[in-house]
C-alpha atoms as a PDB file:
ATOM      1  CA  UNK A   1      10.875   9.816 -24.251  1.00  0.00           C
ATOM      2  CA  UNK A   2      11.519  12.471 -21.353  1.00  0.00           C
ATOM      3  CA  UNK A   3       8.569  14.740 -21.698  1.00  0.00           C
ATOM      4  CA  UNK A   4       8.685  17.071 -18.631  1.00  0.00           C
ATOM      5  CA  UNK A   5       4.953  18.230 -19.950  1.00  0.00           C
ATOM      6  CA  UNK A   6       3.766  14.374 -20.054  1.00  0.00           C
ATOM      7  CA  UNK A   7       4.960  13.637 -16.962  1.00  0.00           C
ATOM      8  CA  UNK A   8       3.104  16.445 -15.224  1.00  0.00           C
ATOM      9  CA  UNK A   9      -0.034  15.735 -17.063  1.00  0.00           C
ATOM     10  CA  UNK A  10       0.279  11.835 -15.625  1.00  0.00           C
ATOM     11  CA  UNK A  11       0.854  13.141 -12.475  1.00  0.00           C
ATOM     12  CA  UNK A  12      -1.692  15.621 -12.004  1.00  0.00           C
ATOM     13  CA  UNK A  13      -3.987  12.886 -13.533  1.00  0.00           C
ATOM     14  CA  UNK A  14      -2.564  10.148 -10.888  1.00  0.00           C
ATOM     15  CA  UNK A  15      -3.291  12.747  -8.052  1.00  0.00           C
ATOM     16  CA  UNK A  16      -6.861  13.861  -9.304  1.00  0.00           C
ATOM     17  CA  UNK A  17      -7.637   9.981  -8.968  1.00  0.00           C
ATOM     18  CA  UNK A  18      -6.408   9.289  -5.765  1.00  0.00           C
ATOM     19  CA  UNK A  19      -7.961  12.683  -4.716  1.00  0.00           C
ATOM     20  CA  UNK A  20     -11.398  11.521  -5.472  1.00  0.00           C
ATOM     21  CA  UNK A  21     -10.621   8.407  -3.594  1.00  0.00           C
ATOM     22  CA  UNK A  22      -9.789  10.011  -0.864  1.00  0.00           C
ATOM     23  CA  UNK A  23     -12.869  12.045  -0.829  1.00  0.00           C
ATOM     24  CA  UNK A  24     -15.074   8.948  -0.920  1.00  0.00           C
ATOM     25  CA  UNK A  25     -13.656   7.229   1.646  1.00  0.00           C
ATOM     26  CA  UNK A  26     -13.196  10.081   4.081  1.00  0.00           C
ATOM     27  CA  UNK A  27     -17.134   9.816   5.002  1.00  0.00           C
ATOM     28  CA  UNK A  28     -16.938   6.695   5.770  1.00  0.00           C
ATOM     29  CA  UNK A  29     -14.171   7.047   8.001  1.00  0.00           C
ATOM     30  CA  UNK A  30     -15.605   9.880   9.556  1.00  0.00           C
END
């Protein structure tokens, strides 16, 4: 099923994740 509103909703989801990743590893990198 092509559901432009699902789609965004997975992505914004898939993003938020990776975001919070992101901002967990960054101090260690730091």
């Amino acid at each position: 099923i092509e559901n432009p509103l699902f789609f965004k909703e997975n992505t914004r989801m898939f993003y938020g994740d990776a975001n919070e990743s992101v901002n967990k590893l960054m101090p260690m990198i730091d």
